[in-house]
C-alpha atoms as a PDB file:
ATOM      1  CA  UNK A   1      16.727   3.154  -5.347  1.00  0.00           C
ATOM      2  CA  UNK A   2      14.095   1.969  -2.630  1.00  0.00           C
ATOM      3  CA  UNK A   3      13.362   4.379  -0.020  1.00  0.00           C
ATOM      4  CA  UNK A   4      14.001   3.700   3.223  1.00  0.00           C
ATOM      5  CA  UNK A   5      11.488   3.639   6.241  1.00  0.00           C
ATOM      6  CA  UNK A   6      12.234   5.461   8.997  1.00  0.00           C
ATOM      7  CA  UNK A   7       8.514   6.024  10.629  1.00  0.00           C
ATOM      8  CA  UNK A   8       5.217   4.452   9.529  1.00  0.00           C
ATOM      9  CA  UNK A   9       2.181   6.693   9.424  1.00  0.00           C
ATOM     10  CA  UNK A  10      -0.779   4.327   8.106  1.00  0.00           C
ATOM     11  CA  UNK A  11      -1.774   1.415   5.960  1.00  0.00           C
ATOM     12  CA  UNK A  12      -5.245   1.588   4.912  1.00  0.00           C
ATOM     13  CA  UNK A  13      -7.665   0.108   2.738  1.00  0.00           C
ATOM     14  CA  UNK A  14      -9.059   1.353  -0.334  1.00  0.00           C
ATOM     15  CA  UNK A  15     -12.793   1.741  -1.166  1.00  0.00           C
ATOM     16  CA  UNK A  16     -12.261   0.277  -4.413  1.00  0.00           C
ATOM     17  CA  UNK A  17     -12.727  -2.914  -3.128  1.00  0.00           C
ATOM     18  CA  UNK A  18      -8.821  -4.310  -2.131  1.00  0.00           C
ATOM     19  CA  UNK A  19      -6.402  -1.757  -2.558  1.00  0.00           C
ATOM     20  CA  UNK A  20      -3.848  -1.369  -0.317  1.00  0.00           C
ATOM     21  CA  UNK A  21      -1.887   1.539   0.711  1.00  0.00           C
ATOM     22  CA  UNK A  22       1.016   2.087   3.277  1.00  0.00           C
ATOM     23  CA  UNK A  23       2.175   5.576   3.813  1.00  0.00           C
ATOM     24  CA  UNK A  24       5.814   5.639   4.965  1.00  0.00           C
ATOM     25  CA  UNK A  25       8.183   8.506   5.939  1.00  0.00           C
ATOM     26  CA  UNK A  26      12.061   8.350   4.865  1.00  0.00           C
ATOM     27  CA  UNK A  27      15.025   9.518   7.347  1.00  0.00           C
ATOM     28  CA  UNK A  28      14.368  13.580   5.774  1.00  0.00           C
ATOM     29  CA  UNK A  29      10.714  13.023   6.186  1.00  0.00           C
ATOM     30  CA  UNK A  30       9.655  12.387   2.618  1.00  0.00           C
ATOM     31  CA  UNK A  31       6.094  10.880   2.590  1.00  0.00           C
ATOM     32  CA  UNK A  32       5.937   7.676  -0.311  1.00  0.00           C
ATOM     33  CA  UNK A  33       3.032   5.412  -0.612  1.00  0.00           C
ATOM     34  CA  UNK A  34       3.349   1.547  -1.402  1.00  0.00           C
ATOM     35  CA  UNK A  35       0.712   0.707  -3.465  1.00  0.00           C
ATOM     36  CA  UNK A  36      -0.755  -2.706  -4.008  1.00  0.00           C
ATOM     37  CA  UNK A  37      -3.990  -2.098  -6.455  1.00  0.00           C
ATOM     38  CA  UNK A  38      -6.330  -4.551  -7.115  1.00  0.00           C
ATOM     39  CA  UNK A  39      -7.870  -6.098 -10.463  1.00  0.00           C
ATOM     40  CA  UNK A  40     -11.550  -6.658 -10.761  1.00  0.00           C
ATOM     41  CA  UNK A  41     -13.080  -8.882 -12.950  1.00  0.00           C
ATOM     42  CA  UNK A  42     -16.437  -9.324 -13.818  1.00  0.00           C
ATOM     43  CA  UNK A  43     -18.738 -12.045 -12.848  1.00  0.00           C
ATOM     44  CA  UNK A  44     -22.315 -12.341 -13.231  1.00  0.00           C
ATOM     45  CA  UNK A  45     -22.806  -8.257 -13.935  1.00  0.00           C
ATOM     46  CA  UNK A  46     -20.582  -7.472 -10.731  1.00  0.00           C
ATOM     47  CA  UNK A  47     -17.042  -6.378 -10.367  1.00  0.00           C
ATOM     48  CA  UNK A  48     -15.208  -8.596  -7.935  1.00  0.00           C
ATOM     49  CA  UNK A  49     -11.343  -8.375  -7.012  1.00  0.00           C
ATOM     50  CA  UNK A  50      -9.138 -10.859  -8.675  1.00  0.00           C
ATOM     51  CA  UNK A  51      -5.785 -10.253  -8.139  1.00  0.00           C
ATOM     52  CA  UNK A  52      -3.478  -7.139  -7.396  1.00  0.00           C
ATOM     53  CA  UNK A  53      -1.208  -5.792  -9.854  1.00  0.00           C
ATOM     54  CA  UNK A  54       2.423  -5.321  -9.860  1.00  0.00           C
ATOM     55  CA  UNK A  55       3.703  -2.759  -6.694  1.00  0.00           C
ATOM     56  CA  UNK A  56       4.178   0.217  -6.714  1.00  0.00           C
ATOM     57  CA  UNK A  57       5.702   3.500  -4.879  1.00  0.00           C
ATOM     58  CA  UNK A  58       4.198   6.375  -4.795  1.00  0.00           C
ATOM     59  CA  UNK A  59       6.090   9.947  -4.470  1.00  0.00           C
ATOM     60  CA  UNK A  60       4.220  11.721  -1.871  1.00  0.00           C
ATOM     61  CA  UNK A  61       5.390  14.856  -2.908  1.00  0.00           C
ATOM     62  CA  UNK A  62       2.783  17.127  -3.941  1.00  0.00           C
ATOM     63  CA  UNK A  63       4.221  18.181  -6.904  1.00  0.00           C
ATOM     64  CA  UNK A  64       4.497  15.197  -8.538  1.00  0.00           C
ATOM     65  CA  UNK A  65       0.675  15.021  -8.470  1.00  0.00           C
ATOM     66  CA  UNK A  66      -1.567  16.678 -11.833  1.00  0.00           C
ATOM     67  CA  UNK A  67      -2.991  19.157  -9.675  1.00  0.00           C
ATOM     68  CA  UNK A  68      -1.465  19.529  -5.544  1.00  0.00           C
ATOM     69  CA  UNK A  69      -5.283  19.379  -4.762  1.00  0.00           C
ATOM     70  CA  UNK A  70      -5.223  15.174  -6.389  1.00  0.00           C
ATOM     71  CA  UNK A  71      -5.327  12.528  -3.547  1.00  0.00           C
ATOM     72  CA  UNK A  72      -1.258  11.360  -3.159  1.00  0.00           C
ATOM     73  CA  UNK A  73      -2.171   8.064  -4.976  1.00  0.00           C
ATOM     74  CA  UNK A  74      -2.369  10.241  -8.203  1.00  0.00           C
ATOM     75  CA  UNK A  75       2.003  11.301  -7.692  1.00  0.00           C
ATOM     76  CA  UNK A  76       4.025   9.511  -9.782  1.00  0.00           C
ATOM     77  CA  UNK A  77       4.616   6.165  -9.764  1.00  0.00           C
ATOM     78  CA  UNK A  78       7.459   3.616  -9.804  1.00  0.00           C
ATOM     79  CA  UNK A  79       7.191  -0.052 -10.050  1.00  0.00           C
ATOM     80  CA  UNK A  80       9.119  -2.575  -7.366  1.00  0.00           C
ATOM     81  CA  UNK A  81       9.309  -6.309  -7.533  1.00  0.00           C
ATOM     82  CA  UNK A  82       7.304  -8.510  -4.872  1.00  0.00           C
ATOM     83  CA  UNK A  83       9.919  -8.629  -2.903  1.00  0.00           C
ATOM     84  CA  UNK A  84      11.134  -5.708  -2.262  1.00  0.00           C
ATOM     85  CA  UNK A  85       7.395  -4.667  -1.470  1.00  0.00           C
ATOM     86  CA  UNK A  86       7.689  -7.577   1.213  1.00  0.00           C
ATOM     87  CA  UNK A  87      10.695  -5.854   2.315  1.00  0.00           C
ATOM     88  CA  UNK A  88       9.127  -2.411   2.572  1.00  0.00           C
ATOM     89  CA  UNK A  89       6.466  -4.083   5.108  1.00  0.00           C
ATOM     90  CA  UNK A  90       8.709  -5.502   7.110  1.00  0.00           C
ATOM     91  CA  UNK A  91      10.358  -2.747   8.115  1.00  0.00           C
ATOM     92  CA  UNK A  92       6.888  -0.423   8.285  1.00  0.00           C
ATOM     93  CA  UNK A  93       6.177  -2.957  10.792  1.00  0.00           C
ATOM     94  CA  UNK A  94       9.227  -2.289  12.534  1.00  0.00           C
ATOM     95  CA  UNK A  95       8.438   1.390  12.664  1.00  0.00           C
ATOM     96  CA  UNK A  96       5.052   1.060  12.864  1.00  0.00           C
ATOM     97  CA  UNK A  97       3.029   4.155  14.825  1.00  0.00           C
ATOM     98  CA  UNK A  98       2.269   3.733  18.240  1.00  0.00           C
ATOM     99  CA  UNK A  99      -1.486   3.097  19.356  1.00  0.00           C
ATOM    100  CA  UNK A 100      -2.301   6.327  20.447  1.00  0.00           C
ATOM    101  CA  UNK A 101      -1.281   7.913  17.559  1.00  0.00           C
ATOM    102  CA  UNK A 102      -3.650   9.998  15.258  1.00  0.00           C
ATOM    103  CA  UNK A 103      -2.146   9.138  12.383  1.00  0.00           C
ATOM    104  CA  UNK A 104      -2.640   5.602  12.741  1.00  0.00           C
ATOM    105  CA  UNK A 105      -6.036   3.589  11.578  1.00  0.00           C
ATOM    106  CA  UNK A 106      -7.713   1.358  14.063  1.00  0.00           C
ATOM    107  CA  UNK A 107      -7.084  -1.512  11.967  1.00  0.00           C
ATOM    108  CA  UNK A 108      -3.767  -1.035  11.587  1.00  0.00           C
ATOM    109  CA  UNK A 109      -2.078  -4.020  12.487  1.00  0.00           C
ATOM    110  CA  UNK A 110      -5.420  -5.959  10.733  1.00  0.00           C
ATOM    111  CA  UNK A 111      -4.395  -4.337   7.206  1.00  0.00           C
ATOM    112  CA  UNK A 112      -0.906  -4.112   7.406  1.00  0.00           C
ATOM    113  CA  UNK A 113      -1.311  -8.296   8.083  1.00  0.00           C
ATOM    114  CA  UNK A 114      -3.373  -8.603   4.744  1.00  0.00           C
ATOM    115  CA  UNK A 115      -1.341  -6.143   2.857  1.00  0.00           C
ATOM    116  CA  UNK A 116       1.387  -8.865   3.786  1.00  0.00           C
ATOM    117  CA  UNK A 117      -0.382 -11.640   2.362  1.00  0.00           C
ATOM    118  CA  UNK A 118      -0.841  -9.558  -0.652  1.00  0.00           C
ATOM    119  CA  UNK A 119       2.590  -9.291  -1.177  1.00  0.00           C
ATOM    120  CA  UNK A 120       3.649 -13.170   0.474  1.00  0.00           C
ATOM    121  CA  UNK A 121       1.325 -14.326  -2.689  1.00  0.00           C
ATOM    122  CA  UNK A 122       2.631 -11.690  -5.234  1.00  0.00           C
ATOM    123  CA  UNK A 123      -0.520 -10.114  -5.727  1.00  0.00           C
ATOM    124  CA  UNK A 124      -2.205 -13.792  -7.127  1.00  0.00           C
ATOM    125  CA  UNK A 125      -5.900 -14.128  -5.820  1.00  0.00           C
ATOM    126  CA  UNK A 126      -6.859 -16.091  -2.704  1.00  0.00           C
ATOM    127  CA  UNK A 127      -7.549 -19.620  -3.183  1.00  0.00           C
ATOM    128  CA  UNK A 128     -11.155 -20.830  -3.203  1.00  0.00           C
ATOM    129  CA  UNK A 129      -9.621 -23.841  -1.014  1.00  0.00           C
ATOM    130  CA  UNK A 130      -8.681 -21.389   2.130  1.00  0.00           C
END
């Protein structure tokens, strides 16, 4: 079952090069992650991002992690479809934080828009045409 999202706390990007991830809270206040990773491929000796792989949602918990020291993208994982990753954004934007809180990145509203896209395209790489 898909948690729920009752408050927003950030959407950032990764420094792998176009990973997304959204940390939600659920009505008890269990932290989740959705996770959009990306897929390099390699052109001309460098890595570049292709496309993102399927989504996914990360257990905050840190239990569920190898060691409670590991970074909350390393709790366990389960996979969604496209949509129900869209559906997951639309409400974090509903409960998004407000602008003066900590929590929240100053390009919030900046990656939270291309973590949409991600999703609108179901993960497929940008078109050279745009």
């Amino acid at each position: 079952m898909l948690p729920k999202v009752s408050q927003t706390a950030n959407v950032e990007e990764i420094r792998d090069g176009g990973s997304w991830a959204a940390v939600f809270l659920d009505p008890s206040g269990h932290q989740y992650v959705l996770f959009l990773q990306v897929k390099h491929t390699e052109q001309g000796g460098f890595l570049t991002p292709k496309q993102h792989l399927a989504p996914v949602i990360i257990d905050g918990d840190p239990s569920t992690r190898p060691t409670p020291n590991h970074s909350v993208l390393a709790g366990l994982k389960t996979p969604i479809t496209w949509e129900q990753a869209r559906n997951l954004l639309s409400d974090m934007a509903a409960n998004k934080p407000s602008e003066v809180d900590p929590r929240r990145s100053f390009r919030f509203d900046d990656w939270l828009r291309e973590m949409t896209e991600v999703a609108n395209r179901e993960g497929a790489p940008v078109s050279d045409k745009q």
